[in-house]
C-alpha atoms as a PDB file:
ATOM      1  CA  UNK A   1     -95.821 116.410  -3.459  1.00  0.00           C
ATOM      2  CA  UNK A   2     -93.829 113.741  -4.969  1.00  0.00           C
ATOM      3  CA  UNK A   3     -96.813 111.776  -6.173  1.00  0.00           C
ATOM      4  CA  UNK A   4     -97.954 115.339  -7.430  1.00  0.00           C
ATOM      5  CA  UNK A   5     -95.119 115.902  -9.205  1.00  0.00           C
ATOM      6  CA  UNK A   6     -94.180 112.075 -10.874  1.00  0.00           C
ATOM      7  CA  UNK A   7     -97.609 111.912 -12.293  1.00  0.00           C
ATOM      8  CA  UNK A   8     -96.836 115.167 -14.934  1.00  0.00           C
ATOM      9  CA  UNK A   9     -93.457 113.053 -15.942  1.00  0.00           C
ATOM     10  CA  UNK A  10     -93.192 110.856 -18.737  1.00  0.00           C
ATOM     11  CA  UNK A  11     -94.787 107.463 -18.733  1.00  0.00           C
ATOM     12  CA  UNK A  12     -91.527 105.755 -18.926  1.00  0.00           C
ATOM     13  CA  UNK A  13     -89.781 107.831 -16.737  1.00  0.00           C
ATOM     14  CA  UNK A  14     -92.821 107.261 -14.167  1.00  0.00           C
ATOM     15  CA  UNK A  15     -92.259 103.482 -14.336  1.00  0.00           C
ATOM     16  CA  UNK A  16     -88.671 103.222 -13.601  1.00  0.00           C
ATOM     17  CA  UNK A  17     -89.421 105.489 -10.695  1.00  0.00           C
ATOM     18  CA  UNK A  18     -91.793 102.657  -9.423  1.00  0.00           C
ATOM     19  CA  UNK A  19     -94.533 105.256  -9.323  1.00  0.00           C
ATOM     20  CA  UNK A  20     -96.638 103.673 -12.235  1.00  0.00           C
ATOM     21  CA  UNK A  21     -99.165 100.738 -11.121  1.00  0.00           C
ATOM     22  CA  UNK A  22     -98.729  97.127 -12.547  1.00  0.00           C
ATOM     23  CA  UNK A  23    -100.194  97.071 -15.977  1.00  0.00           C
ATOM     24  CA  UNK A  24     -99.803  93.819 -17.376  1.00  0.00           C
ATOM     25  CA  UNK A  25    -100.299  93.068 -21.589  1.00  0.00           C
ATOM     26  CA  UNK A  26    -103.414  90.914 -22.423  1.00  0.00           C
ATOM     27  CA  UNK A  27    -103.061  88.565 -25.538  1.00  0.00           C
ATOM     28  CA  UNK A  28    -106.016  86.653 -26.874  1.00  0.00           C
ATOM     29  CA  UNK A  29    -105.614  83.722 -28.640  1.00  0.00           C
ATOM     30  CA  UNK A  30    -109.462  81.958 -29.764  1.00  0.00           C
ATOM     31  CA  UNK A  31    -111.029  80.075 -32.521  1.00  0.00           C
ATOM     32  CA  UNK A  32    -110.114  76.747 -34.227  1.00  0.00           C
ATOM     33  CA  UNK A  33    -106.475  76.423 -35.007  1.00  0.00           C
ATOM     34  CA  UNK A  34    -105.440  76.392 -38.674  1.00  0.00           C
ATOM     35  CA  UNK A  35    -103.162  77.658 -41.443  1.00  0.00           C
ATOM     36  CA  UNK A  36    -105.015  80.233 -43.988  1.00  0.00           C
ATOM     37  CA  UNK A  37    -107.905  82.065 -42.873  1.00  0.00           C
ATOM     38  CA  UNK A  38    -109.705  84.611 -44.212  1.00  0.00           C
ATOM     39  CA  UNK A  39    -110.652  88.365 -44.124  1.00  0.00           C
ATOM     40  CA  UNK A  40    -114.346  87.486 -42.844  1.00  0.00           C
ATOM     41  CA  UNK A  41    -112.990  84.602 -40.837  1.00  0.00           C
ATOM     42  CA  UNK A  42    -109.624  84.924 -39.791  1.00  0.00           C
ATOM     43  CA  UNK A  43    -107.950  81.811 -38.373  1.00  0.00           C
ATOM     44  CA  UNK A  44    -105.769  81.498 -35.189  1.00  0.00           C
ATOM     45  CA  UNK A  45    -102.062  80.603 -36.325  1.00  0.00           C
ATOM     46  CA  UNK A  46     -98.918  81.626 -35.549  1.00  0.00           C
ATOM     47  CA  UNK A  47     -98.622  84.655 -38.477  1.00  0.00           C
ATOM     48  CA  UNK A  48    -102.064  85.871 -37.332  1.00  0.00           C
ATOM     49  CA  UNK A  49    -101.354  86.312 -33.236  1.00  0.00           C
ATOM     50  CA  UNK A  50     -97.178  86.794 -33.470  1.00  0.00           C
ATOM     51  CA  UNK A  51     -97.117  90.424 -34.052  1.00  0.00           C
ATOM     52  CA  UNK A  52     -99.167  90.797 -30.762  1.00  0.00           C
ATOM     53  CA  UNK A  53     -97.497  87.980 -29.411  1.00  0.00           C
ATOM     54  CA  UNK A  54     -94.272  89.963 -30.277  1.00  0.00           C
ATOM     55  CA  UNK A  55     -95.606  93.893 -29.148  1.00  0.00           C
ATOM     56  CA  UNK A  56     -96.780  92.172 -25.742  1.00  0.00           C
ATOM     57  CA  UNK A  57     -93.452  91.120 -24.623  1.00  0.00           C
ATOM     58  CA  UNK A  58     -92.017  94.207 -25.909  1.00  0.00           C
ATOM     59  CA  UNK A  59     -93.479  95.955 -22.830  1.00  0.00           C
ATOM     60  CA  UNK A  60     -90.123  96.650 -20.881  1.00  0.00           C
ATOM     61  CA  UNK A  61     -92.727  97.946 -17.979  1.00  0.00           C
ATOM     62  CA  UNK A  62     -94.453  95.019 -17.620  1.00  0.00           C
ATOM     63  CA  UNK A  63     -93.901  92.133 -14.897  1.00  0.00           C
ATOM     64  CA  UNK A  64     -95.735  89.396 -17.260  1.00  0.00           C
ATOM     65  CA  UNK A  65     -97.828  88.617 -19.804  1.00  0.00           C
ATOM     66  CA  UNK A  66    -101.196  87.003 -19.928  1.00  0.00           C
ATOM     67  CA  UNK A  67    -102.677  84.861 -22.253  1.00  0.00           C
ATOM     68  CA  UNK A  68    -106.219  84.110 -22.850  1.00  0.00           C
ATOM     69  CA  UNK A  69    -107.149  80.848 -24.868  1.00  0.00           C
ATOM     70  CA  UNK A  70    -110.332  79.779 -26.077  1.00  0.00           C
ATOM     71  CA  UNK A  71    -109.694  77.502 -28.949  1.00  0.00           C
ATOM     72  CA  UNK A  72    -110.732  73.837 -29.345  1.00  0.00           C
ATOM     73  CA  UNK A  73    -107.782  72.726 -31.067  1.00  0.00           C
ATOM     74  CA  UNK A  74    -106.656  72.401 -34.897  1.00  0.00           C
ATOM     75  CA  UNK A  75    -103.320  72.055 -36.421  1.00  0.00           C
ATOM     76  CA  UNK A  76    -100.949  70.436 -34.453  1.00  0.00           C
ATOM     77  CA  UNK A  77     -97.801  71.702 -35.886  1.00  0.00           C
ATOM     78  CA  UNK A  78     -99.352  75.885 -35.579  1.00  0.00           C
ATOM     79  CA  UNK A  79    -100.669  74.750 -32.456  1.00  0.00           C
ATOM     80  CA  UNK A  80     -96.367  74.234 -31.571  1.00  0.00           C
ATOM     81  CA  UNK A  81     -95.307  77.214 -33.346  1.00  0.00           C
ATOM     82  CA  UNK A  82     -97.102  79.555 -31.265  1.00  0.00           C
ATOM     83  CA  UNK A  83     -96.614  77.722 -27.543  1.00  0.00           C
ATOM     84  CA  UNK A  84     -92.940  77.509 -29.104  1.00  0.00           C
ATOM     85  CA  UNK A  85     -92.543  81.904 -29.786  1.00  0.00           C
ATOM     86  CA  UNK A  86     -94.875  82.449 -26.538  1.00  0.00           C
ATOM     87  CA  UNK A  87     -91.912  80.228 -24.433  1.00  0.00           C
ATOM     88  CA  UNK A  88     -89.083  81.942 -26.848  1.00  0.00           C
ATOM     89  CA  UNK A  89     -90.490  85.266 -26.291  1.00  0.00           C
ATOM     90  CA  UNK A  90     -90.692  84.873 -22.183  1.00  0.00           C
ATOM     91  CA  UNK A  91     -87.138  83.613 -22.184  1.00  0.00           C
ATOM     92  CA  UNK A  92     -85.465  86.384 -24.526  1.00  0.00           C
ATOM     93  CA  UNK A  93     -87.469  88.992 -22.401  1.00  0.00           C
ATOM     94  CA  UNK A  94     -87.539  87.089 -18.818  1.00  0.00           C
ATOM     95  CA  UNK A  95     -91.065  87.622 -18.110  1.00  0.00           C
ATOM     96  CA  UNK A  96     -93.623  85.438 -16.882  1.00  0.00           C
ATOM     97  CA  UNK A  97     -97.052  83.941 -18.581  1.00  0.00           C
ATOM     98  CA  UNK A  98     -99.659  83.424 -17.072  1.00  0.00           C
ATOM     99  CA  UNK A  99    -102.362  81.492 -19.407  1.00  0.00           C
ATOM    100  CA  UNK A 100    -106.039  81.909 -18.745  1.00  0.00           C
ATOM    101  CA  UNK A 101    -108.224  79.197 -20.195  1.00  0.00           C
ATOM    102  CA  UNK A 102    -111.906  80.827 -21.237  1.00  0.00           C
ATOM    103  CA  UNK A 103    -114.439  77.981 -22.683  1.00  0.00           C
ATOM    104  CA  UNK A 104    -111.877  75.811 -23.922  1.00  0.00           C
ATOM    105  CA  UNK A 105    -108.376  74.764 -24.413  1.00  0.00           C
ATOM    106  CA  UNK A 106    -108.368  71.793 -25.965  1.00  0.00           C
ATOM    107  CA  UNK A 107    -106.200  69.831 -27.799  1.00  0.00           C
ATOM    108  CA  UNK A 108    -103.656  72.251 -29.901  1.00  0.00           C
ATOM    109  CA  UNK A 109    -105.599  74.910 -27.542  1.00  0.00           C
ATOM    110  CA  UNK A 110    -104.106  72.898 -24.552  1.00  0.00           C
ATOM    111  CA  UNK A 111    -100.967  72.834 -26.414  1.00  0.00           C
ATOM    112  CA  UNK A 112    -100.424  76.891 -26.399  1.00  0.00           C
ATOM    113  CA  UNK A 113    -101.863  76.992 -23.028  1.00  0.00           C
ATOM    114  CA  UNK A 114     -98.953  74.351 -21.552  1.00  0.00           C
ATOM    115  CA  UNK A 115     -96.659  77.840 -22.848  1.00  0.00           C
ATOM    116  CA  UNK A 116     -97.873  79.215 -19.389  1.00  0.00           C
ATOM    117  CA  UNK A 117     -95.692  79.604 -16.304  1.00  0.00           C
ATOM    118  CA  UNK A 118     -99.021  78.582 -15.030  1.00  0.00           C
ATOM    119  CA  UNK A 119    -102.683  77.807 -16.671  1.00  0.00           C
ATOM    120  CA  UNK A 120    -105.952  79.326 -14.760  1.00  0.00           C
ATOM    121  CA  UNK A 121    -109.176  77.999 -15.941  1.00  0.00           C
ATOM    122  CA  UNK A 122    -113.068  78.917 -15.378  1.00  0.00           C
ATOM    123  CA  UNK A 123    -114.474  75.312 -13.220  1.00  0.00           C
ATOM    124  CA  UNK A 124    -116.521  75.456 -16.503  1.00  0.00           C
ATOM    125  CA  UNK A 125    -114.034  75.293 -18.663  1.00  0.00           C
ATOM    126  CA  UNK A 126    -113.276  72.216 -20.650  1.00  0.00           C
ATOM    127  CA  UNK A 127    -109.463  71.508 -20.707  1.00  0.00           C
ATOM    128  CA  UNK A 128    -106.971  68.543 -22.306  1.00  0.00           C
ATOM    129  CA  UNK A 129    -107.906  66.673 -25.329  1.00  0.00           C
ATOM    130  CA  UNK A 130    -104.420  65.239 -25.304  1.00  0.00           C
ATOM    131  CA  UNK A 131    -104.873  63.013 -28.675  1.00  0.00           C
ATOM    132  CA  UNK A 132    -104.665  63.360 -32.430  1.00  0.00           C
ATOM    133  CA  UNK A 133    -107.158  63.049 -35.001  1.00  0.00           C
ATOM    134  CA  UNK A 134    -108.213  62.865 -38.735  1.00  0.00           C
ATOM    135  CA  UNK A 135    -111.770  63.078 -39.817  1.00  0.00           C
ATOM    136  CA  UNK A 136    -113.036  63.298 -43.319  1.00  0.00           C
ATOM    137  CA  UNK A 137    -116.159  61.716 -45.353  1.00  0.00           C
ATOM    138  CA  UNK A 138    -115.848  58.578 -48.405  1.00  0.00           C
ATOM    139  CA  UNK A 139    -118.147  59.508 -51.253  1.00  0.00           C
ATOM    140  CA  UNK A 140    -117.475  56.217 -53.095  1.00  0.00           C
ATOM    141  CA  UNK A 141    -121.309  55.226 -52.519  1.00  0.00           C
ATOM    142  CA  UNK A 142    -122.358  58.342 -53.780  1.00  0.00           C
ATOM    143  CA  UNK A 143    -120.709  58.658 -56.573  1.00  0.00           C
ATOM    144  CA  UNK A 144    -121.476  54.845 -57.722  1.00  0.00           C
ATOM    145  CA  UNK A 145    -125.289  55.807 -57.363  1.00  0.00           C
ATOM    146  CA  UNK A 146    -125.167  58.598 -59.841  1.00  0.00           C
ATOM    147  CA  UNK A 147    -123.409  57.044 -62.211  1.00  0.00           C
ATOM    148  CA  UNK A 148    -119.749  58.817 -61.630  1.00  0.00           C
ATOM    149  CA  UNK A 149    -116.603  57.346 -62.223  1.00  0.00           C
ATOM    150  CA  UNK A 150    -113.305  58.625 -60.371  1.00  0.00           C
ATOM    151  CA  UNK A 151    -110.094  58.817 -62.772  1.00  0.00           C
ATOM    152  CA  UNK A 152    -106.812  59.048 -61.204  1.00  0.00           C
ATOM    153  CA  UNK A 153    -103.734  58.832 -62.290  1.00  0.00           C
ATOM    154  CA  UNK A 154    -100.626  59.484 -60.348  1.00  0.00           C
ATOM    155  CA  UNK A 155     -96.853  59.162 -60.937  1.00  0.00           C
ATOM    156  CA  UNK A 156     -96.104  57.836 -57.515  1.00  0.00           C
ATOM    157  CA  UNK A 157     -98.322  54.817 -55.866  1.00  0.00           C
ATOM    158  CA  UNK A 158     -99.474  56.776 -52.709  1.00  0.00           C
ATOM    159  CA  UNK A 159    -100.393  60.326 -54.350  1.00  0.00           C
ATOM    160  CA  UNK A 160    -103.569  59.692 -53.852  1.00  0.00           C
ATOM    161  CA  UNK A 161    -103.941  58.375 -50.143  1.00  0.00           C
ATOM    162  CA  UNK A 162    -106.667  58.293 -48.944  1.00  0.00           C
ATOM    163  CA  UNK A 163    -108.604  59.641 -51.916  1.00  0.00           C
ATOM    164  CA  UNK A 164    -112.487  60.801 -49.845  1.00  0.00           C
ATOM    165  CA  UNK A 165    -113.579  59.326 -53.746  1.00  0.00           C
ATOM    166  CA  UNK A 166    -112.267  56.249 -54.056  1.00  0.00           C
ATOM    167  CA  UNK A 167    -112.478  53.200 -51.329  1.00  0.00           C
ATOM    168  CA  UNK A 168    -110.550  53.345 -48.605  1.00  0.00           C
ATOM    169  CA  UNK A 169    -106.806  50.727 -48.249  1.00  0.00           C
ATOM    170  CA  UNK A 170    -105.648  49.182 -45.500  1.00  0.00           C
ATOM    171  CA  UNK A 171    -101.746  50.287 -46.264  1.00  0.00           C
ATOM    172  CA  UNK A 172    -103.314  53.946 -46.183  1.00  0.00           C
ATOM    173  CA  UNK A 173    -105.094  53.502 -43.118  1.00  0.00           C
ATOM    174  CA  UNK A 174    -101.636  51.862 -41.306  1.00  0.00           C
ATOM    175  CA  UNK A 175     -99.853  54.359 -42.317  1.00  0.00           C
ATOM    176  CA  UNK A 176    -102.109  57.453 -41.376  1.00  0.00           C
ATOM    177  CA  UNK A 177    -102.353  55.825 -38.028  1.00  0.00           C
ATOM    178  CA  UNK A 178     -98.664  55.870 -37.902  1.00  0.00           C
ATOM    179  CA  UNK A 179     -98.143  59.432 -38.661  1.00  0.00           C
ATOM    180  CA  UNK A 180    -100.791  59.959 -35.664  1.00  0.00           C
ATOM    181  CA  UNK A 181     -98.920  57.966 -33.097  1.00  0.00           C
ATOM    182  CA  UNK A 182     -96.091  59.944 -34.060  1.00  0.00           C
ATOM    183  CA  UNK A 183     -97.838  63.379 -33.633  1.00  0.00           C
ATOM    184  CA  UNK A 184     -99.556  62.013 -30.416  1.00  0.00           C
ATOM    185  CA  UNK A 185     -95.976  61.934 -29.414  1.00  0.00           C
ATOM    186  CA  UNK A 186     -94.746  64.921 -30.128  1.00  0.00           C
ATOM    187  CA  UNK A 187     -97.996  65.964 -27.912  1.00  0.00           C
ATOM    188  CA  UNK A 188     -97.086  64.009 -25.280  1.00  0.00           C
ATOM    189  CA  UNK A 189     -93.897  64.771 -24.400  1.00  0.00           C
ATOM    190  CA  UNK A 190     -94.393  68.969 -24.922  1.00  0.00           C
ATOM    191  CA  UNK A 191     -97.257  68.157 -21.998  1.00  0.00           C
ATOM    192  CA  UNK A 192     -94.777  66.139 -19.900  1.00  0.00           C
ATOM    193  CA  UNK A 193     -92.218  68.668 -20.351  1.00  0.00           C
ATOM    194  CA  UNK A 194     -94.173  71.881 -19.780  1.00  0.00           C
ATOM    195  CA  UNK A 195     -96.150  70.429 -16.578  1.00  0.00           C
ATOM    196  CA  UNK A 196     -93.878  68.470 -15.108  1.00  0.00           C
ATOM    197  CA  UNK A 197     -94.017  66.644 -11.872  1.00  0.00           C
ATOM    198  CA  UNK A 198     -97.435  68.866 -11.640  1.00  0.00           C
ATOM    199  CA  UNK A 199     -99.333  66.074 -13.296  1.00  0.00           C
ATOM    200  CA  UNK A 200    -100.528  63.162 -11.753  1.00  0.00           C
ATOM    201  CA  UNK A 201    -100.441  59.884 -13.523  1.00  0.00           C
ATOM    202  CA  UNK A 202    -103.718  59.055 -14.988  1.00  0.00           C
ATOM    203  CA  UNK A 203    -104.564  55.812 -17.616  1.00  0.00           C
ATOM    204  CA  UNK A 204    -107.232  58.670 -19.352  1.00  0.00           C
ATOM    205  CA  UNK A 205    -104.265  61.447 -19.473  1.00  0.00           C
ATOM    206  CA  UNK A 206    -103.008  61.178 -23.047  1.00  0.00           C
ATOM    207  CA  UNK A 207    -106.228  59.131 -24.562  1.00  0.00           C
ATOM    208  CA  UNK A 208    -107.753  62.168 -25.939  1.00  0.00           C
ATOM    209  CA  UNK A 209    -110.263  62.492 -22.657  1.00  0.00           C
ATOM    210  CA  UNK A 210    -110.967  66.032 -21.544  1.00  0.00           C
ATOM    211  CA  UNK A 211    -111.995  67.704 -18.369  1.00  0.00           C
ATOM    212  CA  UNK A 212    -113.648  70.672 -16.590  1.00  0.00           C
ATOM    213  CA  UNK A 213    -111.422  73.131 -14.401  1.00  0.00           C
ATOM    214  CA  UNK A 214    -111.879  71.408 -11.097  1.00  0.00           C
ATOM    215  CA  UNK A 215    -110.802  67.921 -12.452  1.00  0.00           C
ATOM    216  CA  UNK A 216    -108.713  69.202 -14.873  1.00  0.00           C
ATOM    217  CA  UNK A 217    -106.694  70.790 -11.445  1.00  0.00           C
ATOM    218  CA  UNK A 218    -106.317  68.200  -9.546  1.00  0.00           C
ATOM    219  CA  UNK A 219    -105.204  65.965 -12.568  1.00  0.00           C
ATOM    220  CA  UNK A 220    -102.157  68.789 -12.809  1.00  0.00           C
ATOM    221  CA  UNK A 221    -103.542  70.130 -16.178  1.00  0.00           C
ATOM    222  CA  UNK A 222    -103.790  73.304 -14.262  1.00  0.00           C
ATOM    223  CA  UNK A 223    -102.915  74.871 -11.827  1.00  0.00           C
ATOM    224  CA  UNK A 224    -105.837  76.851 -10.474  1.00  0.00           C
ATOM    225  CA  UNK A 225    -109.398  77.579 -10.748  1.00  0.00           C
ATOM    226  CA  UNK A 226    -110.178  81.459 -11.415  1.00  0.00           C
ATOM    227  CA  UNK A 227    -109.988  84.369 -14.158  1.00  0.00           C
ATOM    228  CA  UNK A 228    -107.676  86.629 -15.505  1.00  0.00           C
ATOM    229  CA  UNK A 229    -108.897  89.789 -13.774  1.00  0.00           C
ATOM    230  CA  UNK A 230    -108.883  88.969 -10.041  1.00  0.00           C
ATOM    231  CA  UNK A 231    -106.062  86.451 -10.422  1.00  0.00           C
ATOM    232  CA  UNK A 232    -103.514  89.213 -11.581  1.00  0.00           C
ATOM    233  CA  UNK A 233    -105.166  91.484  -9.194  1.00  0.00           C
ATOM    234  CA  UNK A 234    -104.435  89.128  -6.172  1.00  0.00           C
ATOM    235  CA  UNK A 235    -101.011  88.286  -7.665  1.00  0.00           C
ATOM    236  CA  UNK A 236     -99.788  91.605  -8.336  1.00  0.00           C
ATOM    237  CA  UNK A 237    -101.726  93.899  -6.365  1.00  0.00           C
ATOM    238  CA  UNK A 238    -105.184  95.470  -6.354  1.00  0.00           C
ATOM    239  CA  UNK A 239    -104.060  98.328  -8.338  1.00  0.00           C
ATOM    240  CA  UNK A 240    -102.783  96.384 -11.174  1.00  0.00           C
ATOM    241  CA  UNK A 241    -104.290  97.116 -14.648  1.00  0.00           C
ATOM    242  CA  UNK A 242    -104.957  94.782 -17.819  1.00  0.00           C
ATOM    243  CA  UNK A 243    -103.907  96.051 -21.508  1.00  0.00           C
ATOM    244  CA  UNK A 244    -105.865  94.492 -24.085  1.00  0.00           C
ATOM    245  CA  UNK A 245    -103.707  93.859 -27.072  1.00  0.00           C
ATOM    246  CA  UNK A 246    -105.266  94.117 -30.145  1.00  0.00           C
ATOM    247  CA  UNK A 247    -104.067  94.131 -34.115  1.00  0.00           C
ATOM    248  CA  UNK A 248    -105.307  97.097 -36.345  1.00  0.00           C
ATOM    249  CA  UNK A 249    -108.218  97.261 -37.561  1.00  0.00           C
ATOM    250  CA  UNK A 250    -109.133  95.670 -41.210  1.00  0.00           C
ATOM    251  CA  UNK A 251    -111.014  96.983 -44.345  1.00  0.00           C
ATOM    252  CA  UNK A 252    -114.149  95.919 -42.859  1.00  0.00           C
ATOM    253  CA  UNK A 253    -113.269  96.225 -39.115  1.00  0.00           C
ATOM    254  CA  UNK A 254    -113.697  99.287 -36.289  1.00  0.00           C
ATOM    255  CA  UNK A 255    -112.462 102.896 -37.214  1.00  0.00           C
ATOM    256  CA  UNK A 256    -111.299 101.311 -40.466  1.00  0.00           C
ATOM    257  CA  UNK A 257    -114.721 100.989 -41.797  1.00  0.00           C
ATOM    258  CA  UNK A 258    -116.002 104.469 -40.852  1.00  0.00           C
ATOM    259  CA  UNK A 259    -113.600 106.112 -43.195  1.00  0.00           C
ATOM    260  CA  UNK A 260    -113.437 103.589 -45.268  1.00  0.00           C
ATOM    261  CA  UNK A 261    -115.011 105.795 -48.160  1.00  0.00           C
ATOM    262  CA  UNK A 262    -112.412 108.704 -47.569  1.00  0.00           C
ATOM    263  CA  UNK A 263    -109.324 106.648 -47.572  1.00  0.00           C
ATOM    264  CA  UNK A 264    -110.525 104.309 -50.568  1.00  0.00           C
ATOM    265  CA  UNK A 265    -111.284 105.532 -54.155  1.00  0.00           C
ATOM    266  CA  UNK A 266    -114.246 103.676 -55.312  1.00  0.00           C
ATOM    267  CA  UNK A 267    -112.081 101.225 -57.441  1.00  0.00           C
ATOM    268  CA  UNK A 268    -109.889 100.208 -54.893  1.00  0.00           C
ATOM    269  CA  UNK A 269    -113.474  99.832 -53.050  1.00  0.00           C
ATOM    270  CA  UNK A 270    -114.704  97.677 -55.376  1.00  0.00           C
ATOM    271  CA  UNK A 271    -111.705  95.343 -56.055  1.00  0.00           C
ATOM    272  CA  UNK A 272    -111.512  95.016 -52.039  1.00  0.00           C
ATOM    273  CA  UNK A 273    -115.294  94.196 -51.895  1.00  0.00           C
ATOM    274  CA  UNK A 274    -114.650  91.634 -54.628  1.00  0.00           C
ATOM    275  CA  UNK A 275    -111.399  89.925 -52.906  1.00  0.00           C
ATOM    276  CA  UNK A 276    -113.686  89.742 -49.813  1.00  0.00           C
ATOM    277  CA  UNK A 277    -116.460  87.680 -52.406  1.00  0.00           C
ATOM    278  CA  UNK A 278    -114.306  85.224 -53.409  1.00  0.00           C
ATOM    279  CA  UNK A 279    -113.446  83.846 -49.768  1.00  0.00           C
ATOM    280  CA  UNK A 280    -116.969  83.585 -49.122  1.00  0.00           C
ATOM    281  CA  UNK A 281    -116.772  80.082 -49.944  1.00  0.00           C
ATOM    282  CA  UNK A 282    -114.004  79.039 -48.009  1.00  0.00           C
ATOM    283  CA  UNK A 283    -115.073  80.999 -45.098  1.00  0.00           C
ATOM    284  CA  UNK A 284    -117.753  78.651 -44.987  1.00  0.00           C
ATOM    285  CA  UNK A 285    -116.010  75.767 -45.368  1.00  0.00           C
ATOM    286  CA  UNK A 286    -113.394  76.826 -42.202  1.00  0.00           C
ATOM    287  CA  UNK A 287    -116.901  77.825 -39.874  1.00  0.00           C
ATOM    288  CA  UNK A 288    -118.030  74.494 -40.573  1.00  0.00           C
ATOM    289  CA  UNK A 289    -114.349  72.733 -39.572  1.00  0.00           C
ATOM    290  CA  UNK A 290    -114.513  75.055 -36.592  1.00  0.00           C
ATOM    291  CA  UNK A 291    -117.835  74.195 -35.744  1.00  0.00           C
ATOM    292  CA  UNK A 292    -117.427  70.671 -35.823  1.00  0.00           C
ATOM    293  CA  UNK A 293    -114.387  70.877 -33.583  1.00  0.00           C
ATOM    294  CA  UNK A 294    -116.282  72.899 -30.956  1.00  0.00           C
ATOM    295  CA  UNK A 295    -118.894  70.052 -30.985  1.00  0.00           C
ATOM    296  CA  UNK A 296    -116.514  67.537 -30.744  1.00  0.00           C
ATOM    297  CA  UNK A 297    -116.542  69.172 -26.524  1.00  0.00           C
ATOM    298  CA  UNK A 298    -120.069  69.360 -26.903  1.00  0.00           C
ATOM    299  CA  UNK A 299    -119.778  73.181 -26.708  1.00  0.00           C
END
């Protein structure tokens, strides 16, 4: 009878009579890491995931949080921000996260995952990429062959560091390198703080090397080798249930798009379609970026 009669009450109500299973909130965080993005390709930064981030931990039900990454790195400093709200956000609501790592979490991907209580990865997955790098192209060459010359002028001598037009200087280089060492820092001593006497001390651990699960576990990267489904299961009983949480659909995206032609006037239609035009071309530009990133892992 009682089971009868809690399952007609509120869902609320249901919970804080400990009649409601474990349902624990879902957040994924994948693709390259960078500022910007796009309506065809949005990126993965802290103002694109916070608000689910943010309704996630708002679940005054819910025992924990889980976090799914699958991103092979990217900005270093959004790659903080959002391992920086995930460990805000546990300690303002005192809940746990648990951090599942899909095909990669890498680099600033590692860096949100060390925001987990714990990290589970697939023995597949590829996990660390504890370095920092800068990658670009020199066109000097190219532009000599075709007859271009490069015209800069600057008020201030290193405006135009590292120019990709104009041959590279050994006080730029220095001095890149140094801004490196000190982000490779910064890097360093989130890992050493987040893992913890978990890690064991490795030459390879902060050269940029990177693992698979099984390695990557015994190394302390992570703690264990699994996914998110049956871990939470075996951790919080069989009856526990996973809530995907997802942001609202865009113009082009889900039940948006269906009645898209009944909430839009053909203008407004229009002026969207042209908006979506004109980041065509950096759309490509960031699916090339994340591209090469993903076969920097050989993924």
């Amino acid at each position: 009878m009682a089971n009868r009669f809690t399952k007609i009450l509120p869902a609320k109500l249901r919970a804080k009579l400990g009649s409601d299973d474990p349902v624990i909130p879902v957040v994924k965080l994948s693709g390259a890491i960078m500022a910007g993005g796009s309506q065809l390709r949005p990126a993965l930064n802290i103002s694109s995931c916070a608000g689910r981030l943010h309704k996630a931990f708002g679940d005054k039900t819910a025992p924990a949080v889980a976090i799914v990454v699958n991103s092979p790195g990217g900005s270093p400093v959004q790659s903080r921000l959002i391992y920086k709200r995930i460990r805000d956000l546990a300690a303002e609501k005192n809940k746990k996260v648990h951090v599942f790592v899909e095909d990669a979490a890498a680099s600033g991907g590692y860096m949100i995952a060390c925001a987990g209580d714990d990290i589970t990865a697939d023995p597949s997955s590829i996990v660390g990429s504890i370095g920092v790098i800068s990658a670009g192209f020199g066109f000097v060459d190219a532009i000599e062959k075709i007859g271009v010359k490069r015209r800069v002028h600057t008020a201030g001598q290193n405006k135009s560091v590292m120019d990709p037009f104009l041959p590279e200087k050994k006080a730029d280089i220095d001095r890149l390198k140094k801004l490196q060492l000190e982000i490779h820092d910064v890097f360093i001593n989130l890992v050493k703080e987040s893992r913890g006497d978990r890690l064991v001390e490795d030459k390879n651990m902060f050269t940029g090397a990177f693992w698979t699960g099984e390695p990557a576990r015994e190394l302390g990267l992570i703690d264990g080798i699994g996914d998110v489904r049956s871990t939470l299961k075996q951790r919080y009983g069989e009856k526990t249930k996973l809530k995907l949480i997802e942001d609202k659909k865009g113009l082009l995206g889900g039940r948006a798009a269906s009645g898209i032609s009944q909430s839009l006037g053909m203008e407004a239609l229009g002026s969207g379609l042209d908006t979506i035009a004109a980041t065509i071309p950096d759309s490509l530009i960031s699916a090339a970026e994340e591209r090469a990133l993903w076969s920097r892992l050989g993924l």
